[in-house]
Protein backbone atom coordinates (compact mmCIF):
# COMPACT_ATOMS: atom_id res chain seq x y z
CA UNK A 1 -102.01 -121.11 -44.97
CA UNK A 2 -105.62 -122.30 -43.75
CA UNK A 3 -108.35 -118.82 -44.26
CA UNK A 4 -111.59 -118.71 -42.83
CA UNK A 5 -114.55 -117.17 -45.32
CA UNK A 6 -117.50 -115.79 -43.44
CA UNK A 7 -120.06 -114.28 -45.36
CA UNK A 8 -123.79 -112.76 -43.89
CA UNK A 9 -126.65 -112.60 -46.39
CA UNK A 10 -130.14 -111.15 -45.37
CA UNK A 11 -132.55 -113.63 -45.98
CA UNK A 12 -136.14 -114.48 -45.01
CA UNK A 13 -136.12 -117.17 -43.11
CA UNK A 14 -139.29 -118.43 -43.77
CA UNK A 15 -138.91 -118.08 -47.46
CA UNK A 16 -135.88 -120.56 -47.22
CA UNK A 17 -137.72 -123.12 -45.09
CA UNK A 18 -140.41 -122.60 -47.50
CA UNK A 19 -138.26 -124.01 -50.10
CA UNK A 20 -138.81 -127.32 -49.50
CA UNK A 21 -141.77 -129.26 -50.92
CA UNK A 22 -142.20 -125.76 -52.98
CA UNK A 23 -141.95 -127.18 -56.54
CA UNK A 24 -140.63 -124.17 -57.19
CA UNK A 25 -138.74 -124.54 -60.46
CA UNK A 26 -138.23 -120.58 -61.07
CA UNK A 27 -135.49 -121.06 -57.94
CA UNK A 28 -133.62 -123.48 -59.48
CA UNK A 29 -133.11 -121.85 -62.75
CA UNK A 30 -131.98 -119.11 -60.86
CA UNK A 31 -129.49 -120.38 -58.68
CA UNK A 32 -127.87 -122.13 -61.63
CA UNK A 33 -128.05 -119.39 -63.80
CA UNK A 34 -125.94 -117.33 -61.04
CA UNK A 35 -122.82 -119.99 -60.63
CA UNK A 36 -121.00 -118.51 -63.48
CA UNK A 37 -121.16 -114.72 -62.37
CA UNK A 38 -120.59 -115.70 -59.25
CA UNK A 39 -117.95 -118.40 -59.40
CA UNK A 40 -116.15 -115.17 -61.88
CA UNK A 41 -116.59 -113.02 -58.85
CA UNK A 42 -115.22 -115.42 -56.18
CA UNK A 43 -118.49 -115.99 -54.48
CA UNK A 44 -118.76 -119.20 -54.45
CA UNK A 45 -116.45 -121.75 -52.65
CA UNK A 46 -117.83 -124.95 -53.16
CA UNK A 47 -120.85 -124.65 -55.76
CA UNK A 48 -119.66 -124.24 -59.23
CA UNK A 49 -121.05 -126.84 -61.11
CA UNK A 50 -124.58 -127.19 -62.29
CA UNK A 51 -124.58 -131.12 -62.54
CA UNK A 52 -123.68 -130.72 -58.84
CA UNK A 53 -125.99 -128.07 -57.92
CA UNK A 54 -129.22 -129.09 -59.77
CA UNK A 55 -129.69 -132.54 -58.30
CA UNK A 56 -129.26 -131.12 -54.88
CA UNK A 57 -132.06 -128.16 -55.33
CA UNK A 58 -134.14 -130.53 -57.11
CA UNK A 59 -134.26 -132.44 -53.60
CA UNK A 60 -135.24 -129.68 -51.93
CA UNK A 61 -138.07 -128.17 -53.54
CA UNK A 62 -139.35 -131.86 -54.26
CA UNK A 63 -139.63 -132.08 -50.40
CA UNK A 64 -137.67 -135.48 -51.40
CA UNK A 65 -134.88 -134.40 -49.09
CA UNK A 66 -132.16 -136.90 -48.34
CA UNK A 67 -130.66 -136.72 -44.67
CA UNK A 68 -127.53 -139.08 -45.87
CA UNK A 69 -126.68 -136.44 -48.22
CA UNK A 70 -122.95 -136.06 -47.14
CA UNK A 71 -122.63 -132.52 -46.24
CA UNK A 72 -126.38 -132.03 -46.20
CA UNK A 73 -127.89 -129.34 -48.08
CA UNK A 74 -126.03 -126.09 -46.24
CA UNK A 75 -123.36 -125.93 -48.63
CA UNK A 76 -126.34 -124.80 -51.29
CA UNK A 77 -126.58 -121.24 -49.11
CA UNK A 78 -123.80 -119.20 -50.71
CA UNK A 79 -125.41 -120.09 -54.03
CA UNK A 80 -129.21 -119.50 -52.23
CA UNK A 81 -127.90 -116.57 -50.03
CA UNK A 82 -127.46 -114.02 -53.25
CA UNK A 83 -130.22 -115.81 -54.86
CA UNK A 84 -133.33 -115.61 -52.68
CA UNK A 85 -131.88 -112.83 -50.38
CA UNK A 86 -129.44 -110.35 -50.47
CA UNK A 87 -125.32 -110.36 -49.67
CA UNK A 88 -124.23 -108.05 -46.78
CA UNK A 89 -120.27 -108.55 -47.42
CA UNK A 90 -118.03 -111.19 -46.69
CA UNK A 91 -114.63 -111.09 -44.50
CA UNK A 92 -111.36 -113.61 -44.98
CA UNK A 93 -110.00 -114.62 -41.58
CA UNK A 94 -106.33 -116.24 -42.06
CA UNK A 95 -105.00 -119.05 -40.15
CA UNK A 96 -107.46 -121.74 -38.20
CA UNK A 97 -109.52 -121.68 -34.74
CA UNK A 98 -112.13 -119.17 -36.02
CA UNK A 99 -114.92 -121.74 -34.75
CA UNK A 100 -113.62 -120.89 -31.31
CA UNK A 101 -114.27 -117.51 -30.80
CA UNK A 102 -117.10 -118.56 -28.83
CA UNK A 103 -115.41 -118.65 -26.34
CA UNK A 104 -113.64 -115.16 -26.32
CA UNK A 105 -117.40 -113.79 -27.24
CA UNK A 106 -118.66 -115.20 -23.79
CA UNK A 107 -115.50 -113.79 -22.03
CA UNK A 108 -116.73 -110.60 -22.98
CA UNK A 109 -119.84 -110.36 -22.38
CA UNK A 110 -121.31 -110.81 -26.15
CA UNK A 111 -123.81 -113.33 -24.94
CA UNK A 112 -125.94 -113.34 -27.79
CA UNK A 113 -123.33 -113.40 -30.41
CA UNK A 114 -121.39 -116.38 -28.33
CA UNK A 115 -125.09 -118.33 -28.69
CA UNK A 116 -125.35 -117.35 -32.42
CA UNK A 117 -121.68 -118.47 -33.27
CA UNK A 118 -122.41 -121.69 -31.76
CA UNK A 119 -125.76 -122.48 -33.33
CA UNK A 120 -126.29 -124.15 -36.65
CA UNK A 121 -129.17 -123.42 -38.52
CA UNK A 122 -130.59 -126.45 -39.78
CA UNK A 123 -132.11 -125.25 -43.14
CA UNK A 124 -133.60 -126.95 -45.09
CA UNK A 125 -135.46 -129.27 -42.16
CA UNK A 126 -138.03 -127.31 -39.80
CA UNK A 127 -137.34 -129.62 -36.99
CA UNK A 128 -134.44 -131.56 -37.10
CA UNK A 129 -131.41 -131.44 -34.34
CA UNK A 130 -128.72 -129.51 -35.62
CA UNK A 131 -125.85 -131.66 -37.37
CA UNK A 132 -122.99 -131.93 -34.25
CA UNK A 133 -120.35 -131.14 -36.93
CA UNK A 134 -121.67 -129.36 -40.14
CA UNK A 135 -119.56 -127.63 -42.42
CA UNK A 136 -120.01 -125.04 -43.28
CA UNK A 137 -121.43 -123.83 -40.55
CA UNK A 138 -124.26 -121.79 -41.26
CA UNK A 139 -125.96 -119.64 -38.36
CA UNK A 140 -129.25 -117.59 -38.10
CA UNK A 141 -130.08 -114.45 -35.99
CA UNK A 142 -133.47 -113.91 -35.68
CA UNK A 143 -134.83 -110.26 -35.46
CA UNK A 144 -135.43 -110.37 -32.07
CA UNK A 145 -131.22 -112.12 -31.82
CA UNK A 146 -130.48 -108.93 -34.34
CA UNK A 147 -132.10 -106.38 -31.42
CA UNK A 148 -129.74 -108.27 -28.71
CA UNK A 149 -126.59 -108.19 -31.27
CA UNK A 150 -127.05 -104.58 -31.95
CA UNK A 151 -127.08 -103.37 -28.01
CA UNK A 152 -124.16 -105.52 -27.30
CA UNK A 153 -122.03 -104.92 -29.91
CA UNK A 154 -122.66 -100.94 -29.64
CA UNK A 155 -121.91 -101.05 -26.29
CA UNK A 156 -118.42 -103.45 -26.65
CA UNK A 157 -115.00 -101.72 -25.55
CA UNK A 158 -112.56 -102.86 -28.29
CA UNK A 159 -109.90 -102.37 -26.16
CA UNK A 160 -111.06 -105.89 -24.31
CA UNK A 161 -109.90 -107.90 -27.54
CA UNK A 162 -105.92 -106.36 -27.20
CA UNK A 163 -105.99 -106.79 -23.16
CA UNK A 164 -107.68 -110.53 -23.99
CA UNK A 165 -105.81 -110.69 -27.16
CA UNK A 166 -104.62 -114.77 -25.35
CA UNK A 167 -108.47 -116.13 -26.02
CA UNK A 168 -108.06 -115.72 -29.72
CA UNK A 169 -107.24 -118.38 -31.99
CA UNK A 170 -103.85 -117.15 -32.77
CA UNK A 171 -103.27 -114.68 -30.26
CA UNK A 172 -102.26 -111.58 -30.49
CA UNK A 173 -101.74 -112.25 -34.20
CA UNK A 174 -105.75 -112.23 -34.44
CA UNK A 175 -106.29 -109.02 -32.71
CA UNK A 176 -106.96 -106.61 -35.91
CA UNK A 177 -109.11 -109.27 -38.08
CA UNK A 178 -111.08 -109.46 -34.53
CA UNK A 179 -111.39 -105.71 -34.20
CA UNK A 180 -112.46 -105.33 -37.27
CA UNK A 181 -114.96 -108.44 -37.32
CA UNK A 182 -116.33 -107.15 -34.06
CA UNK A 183 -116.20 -103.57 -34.48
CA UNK A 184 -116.85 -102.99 -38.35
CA UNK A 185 -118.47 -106.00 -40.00
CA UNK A 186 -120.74 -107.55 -37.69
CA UNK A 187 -122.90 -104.28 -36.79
CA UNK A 188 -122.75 -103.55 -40.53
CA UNK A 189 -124.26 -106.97 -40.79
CA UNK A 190 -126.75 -106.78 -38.39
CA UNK A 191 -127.65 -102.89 -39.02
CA UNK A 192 -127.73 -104.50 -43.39
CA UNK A 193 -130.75 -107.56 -42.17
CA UNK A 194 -132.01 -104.87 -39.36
CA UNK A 195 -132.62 -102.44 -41.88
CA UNK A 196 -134.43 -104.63 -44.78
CA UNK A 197 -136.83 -106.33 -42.03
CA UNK A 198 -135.12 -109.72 -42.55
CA UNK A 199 -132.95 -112.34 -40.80
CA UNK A 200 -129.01 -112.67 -40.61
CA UNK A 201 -127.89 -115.47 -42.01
CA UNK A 202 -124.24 -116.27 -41.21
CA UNK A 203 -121.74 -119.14 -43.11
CA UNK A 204 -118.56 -119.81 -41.86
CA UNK A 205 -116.15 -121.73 -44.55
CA UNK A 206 -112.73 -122.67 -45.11
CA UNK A 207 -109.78 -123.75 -42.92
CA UNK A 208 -111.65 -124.86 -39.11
């Protein structure tokens, strides 16, 4: 069965754009020397192996970055999320469609998270237009998006996601991890980056 894994890190967004051209060697020892504790601790999805990992960060803080890289550089932030900023928890959605909860979001009124789930971030570029089909799909709330999040999400009736259980991915099958993603993780999320003075940054993975 296809699972979604979302998982929200507070970061500082600058420091991660700042990454690039850095020649900052200190980061790339200590991303790789985090693979193994987190690959142990099922952190890590995709980057598990050094000989992977190193070229790719190399890139980066060489400012030599590549934009034929096949899946770009995003896949690097669950190894850079715990590294340069710190993990807020992580949720496991089963079954497919989780992409589409835009939709349901903007049913409800949850305009700024509908606008966040839809936007990729485009780290490591400044200024480049968002890949039309990344994945993962990473996504970044800026404090003023946190401020919006946090008033609409206090303010939500749960009750809207059983009487509108049909805009879900799987239906009324859906309605408890959606509760529970709406109701429980995302205002600890956005309360966790609110709190340190950072950004939330967002990355969806697994089954689309």
């Amino acid at each position: 069965m296809a699972e979604q894994y979302i998982s929200a890190f507070a970061i500082d967004a600058d420091v991660f754009l700042g990454m690039a051209g850095s020649h900052d060697d200190a980061l790339v020892r200590a991303a790789l020397g985090g693979i193994e504790e987190l690959t142990e601790a099922g952190g890590l999805l995709r980057a598990t192996e050094a000989a992977e990992v190193e070229p790719a960060l190399r890139e980066i803080i060489t400012g030599r970055l590549d934009p034929s890289r096949p899946g770009g550089y995003v896949w690097l932030l669950e190894l850079l999320g715990p590294t340069a900023g710190d993990p807020l928890g992580s949720v496991v959605l089963p079954g497919r469609g989780w992409h589409r909860l835009r939709k349901a979001f903007r049913a409800w009124g949850l305009t700024a998270l509908a606008d966040l789930w839809g936007r990729c971030w485009t780290f490591p570029w400044r200024d480049a237009a968002p890949d039309p089909d990344p994945w993962p799909f990473p996504v970044l709330a800026s404090k003023a998006d946190l401020d919006r999040l946090r008033a609409e999400l206090a303010g939500f009736d749960l009750d809207r996601i059983h009487a509108d259980h049909r805009l879900l991915p799987g239906g009324d099958d859906d309605v408890e991890e959606v509760a529970w993603l709406v109701g429980d993780m995302l205002p600890a999320w956005v309360d966790g980056a609110r709190g340190r003075g950072r950004e939330l940054l967002v990355l969806r993975d697994g089954g689309r």
